[in-house]
N, C-alpha and C. Protein backbone atom coordinates (compact mmCIF):
# COMPACT_ATOMS: atom_id res chain seq x y z
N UNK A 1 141.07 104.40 57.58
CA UNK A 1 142.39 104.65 58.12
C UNK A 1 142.31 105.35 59.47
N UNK A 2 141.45 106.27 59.34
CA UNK A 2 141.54 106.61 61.17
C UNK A 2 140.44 106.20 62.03
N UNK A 3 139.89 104.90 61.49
CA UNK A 3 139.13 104.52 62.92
C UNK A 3 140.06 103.81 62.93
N UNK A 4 141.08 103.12 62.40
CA UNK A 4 142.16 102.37 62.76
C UNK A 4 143.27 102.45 63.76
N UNK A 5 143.71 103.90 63.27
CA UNK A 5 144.28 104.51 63.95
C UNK A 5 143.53 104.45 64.98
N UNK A 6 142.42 105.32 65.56
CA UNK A 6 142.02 105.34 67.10
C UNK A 6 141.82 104.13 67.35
N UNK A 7 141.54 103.16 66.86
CA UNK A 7 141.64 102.22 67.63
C UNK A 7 142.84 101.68 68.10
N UNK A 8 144.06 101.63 67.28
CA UNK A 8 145.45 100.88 67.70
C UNK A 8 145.71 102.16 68.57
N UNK A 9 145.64 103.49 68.70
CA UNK A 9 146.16 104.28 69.57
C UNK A 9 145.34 104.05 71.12
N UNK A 10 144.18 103.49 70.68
CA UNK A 10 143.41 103.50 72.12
C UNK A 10 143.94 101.68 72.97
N UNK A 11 144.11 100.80 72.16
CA UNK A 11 144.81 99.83 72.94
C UNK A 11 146.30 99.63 73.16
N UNK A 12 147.32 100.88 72.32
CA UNK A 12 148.60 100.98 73.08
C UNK A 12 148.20 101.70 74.24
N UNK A 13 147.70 102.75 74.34
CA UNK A 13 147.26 103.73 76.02
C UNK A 13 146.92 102.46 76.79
N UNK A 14 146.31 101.38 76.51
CA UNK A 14 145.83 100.21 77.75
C UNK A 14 144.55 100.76 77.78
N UNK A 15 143.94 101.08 77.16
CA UNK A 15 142.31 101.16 77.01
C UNK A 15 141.51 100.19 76.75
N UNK A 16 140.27 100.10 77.25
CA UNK A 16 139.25 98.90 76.81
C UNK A 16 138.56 99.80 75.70
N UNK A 17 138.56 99.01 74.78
CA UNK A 17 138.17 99.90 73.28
C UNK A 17 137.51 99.24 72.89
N UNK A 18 136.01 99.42 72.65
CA UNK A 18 134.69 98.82 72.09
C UNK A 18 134.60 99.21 71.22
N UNK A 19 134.48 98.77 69.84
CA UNK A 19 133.60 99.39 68.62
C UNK A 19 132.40 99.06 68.47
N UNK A 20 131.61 99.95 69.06
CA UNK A 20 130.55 100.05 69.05
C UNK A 20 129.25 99.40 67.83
N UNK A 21 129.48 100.28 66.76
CA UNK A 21 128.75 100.81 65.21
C UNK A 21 129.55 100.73 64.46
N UNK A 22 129.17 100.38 63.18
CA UNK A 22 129.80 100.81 62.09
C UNK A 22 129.12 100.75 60.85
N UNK A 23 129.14 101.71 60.10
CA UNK A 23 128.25 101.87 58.96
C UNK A 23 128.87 101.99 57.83
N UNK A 24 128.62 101.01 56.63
CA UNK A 24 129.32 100.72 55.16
C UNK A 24 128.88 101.90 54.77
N UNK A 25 130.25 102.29 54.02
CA UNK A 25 129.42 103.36 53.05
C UNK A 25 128.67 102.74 51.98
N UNK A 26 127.74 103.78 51.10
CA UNK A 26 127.27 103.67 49.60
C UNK A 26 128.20 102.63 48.90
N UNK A 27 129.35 103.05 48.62
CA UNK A 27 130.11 102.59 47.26
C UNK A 27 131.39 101.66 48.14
N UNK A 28 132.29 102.40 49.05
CA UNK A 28 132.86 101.43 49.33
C UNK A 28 133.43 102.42 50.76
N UNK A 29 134.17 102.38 51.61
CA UNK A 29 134.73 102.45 53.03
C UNK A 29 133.64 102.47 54.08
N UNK A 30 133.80 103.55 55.08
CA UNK A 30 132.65 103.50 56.09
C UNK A 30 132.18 105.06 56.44
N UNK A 31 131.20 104.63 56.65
CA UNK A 31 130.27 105.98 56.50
C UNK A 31 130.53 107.04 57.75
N UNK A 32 129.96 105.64 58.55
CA UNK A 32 130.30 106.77 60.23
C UNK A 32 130.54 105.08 61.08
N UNK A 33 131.19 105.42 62.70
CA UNK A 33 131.43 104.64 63.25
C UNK A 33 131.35 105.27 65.06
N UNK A 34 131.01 104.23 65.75
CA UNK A 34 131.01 104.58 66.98
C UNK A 34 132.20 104.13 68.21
N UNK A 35 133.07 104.82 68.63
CA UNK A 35 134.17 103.68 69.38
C UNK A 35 133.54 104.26 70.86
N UNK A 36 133.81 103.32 71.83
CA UNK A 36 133.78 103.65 73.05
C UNK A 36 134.99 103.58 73.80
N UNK A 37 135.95 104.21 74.47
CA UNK A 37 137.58 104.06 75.32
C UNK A 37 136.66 104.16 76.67
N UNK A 38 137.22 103.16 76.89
CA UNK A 38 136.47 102.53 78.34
C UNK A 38 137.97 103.15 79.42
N UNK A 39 138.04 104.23 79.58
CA UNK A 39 139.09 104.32 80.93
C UNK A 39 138.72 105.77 81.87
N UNK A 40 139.34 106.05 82.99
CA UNK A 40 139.16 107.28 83.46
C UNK A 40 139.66 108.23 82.95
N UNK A 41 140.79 108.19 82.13
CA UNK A 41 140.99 109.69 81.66
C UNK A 41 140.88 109.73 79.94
N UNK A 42 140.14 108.94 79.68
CA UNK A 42 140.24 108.86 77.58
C UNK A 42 139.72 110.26 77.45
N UNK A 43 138.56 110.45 77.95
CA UNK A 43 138.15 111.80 77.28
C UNK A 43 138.90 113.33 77.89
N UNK A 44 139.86 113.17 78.96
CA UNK A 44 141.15 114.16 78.68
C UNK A 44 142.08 113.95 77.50
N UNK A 45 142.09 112.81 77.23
CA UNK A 45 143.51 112.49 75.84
C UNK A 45 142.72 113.05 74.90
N UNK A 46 141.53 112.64 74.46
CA UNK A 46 140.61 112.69 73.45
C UNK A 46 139.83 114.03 72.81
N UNK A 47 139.60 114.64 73.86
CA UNK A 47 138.47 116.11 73.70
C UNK A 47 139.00 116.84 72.64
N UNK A 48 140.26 116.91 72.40
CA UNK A 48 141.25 117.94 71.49
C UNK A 48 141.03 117.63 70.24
N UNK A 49 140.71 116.12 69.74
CA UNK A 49 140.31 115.43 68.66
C UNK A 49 138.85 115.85 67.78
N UNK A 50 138.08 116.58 68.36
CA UNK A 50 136.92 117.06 67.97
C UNK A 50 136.78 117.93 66.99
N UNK A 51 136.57 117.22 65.55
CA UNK A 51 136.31 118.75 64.43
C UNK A 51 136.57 117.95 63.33
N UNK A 52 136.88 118.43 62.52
CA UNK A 52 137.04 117.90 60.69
C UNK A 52 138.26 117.90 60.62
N UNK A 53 139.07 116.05 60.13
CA UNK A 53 140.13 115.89 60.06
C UNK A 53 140.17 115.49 58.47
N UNK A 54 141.55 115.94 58.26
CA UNK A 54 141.86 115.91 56.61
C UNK A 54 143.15 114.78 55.80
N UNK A 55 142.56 114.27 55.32
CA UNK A 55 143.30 112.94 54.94
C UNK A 55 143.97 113.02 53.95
N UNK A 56 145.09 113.31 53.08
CA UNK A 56 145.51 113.79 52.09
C UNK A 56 146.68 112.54 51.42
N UNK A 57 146.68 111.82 50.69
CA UNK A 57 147.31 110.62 50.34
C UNK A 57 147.35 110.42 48.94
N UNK A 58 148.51 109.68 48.49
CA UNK A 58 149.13 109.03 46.77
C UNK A 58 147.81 107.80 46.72
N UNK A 59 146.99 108.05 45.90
CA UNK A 59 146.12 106.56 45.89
C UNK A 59 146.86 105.65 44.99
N UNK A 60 146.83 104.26 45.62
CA UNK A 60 147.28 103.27 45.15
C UNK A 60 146.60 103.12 43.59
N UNK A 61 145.46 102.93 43.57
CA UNK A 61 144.50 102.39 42.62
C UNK A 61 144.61 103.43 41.37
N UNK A 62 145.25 104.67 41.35
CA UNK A 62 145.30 105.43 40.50
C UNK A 62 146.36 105.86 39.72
N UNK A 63 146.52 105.14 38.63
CA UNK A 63 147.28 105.03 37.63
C UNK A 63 148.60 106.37 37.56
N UNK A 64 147.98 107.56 37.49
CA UNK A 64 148.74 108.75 37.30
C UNK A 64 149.63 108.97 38.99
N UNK A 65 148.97 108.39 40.39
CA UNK A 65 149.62 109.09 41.32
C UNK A 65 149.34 110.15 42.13
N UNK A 66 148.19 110.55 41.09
CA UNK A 66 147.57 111.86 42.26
C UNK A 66 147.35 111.75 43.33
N UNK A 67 146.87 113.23 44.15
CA UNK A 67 146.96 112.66 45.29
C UNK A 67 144.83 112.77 45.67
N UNK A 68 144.27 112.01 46.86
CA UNK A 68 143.52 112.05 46.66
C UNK A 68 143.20 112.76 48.72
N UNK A 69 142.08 113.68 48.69
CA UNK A 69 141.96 114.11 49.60
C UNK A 69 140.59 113.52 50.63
N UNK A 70 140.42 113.33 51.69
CA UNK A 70 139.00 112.66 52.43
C UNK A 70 138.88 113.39 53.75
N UNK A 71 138.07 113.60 54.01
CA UNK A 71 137.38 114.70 55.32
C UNK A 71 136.72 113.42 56.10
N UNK A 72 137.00 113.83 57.33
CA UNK A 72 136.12 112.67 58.33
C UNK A 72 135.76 113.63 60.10
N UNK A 73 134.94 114.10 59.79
CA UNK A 73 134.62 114.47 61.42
C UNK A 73 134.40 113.54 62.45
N UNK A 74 135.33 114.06 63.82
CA UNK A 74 134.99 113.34 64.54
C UNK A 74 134.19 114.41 65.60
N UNK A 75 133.56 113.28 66.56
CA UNK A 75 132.81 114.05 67.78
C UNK A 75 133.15 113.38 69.11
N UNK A 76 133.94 114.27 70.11
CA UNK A 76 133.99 113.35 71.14
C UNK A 76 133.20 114.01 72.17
N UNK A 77 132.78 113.01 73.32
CA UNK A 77 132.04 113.34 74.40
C UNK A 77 132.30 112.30 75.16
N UNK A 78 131.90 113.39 76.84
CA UNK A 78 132.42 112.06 78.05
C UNK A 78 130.81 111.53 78.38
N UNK A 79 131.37 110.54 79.10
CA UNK A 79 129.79 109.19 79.57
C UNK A 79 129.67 109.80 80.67
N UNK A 80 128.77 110.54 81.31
CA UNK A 80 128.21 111.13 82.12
C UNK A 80 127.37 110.13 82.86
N UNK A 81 127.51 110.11 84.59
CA UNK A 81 127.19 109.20 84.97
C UNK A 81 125.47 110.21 85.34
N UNK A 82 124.19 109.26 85.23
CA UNK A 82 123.09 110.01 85.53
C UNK A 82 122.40 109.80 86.85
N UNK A 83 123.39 109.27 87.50
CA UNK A 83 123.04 109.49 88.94
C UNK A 83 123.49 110.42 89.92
N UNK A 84 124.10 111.83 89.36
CA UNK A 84 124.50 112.23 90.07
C UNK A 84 123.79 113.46 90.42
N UNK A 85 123.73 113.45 91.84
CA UNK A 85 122.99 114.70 92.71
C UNK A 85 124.06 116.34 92.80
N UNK A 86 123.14 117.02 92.47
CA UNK A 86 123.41 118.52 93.09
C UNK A 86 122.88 119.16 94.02
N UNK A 87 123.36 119.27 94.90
CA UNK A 87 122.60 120.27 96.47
C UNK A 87 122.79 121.65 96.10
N UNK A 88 121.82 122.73 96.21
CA UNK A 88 122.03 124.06 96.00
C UNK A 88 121.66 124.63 97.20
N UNK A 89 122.43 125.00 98.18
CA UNK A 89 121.72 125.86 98.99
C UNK A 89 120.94 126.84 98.91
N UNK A 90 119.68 127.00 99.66
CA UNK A 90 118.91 128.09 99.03
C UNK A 90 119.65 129.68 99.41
N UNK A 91 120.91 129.59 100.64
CA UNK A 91 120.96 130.51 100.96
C UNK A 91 122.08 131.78 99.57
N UNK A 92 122.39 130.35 98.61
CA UNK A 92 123.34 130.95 97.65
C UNK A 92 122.44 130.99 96.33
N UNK A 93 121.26 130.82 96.14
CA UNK A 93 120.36 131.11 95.13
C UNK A 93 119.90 132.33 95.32
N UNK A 94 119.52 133.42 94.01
CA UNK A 94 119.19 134.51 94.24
C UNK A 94 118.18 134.59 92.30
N UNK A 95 117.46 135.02 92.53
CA UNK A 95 116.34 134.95 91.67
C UNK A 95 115.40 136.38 91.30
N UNK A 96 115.79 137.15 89.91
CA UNK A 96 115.56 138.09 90.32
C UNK A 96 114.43 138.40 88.88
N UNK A 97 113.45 138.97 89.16
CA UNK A 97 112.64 139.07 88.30
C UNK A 97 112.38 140.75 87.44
N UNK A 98 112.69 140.57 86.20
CA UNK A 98 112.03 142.22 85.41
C UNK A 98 111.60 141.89 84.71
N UNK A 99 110.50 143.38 84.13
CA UNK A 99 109.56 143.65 83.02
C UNK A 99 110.20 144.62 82.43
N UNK A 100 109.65 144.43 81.19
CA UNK A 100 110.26 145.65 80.30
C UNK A 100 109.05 146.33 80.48
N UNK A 101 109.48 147.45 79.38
CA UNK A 101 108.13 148.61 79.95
C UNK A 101 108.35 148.81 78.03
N UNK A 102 107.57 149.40 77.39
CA UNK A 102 107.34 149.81 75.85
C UNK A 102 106.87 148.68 75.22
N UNK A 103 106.59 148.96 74.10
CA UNK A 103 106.23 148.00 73.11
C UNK A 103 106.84 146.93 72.43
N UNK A 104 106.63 145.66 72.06
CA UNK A 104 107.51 144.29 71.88
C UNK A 104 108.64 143.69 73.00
C-alpha cells in the first residue's frame, strides 16, 4: 500500500518515477523496494518522509474485523552528482595541532 502510494503521488507531482527493486516477501507482500523520482526538487518534497511509518487497517481476510497493524521504514536520500569540485583557499584553512600531556 505505500509503495503505491509513492508511486501514484510521485506521477501526480509530474515526476519520472522508476521502480527500481523490489523484493517478495517470505510469505506474501514485499519485503523492501527501491523507487527513484527523477526531478529537481523530489528530494525537498521527500526528505520529511524518512523514519518508520505505521499502517493501521480493518483486514479484509479476517473474519472477526480486527484491526491489523504493519511498520514499513522508509529511507530517503538525494543523487549526488560525483563530479563535483571544491576549491579551498589555503588562505581560509587553518590547522592546528595538540598533545595531551598524562597518561592514556
Amino acid at each position: 500500500m505505500l509503495l503505491r502510494m509513492y508511486l501514484r503521488w510521485g506521477e501526480k507531482k509530474g515526476f519520472d518515477v522508476e521502480l527500481t527493486e523490489v523484493s517478495d516477501g517470505e510469505v506474501a507482500g514485499i519485503k523492501s523496494a527501491t523507487v527513484h523520482f527523477k526531478s529537481p526538487y523530489a528530494y525537498g518534497y521527500l526528505r520529511t518522509e524518512t523514519g518508520v511509518h505505521r499502517l493501521v487497517r480493518k483486514s479484509p481476510f479476517d473474519s472477526g474485523a480486527r484491526r491489523h497493524t504493519s511498520f514499513a521504514s522508509v529511507f530517503v536520500y538525494p543523487e549526488i552528482d560525483d563530479n563535483v569540485e571544491v576549491d579551498i583557499n589555503p588562505a581560509d584553512l587553518r590547522v592546528d595541532t595538540y598533545r595531551a600531556s598524562g597518561a592514556g
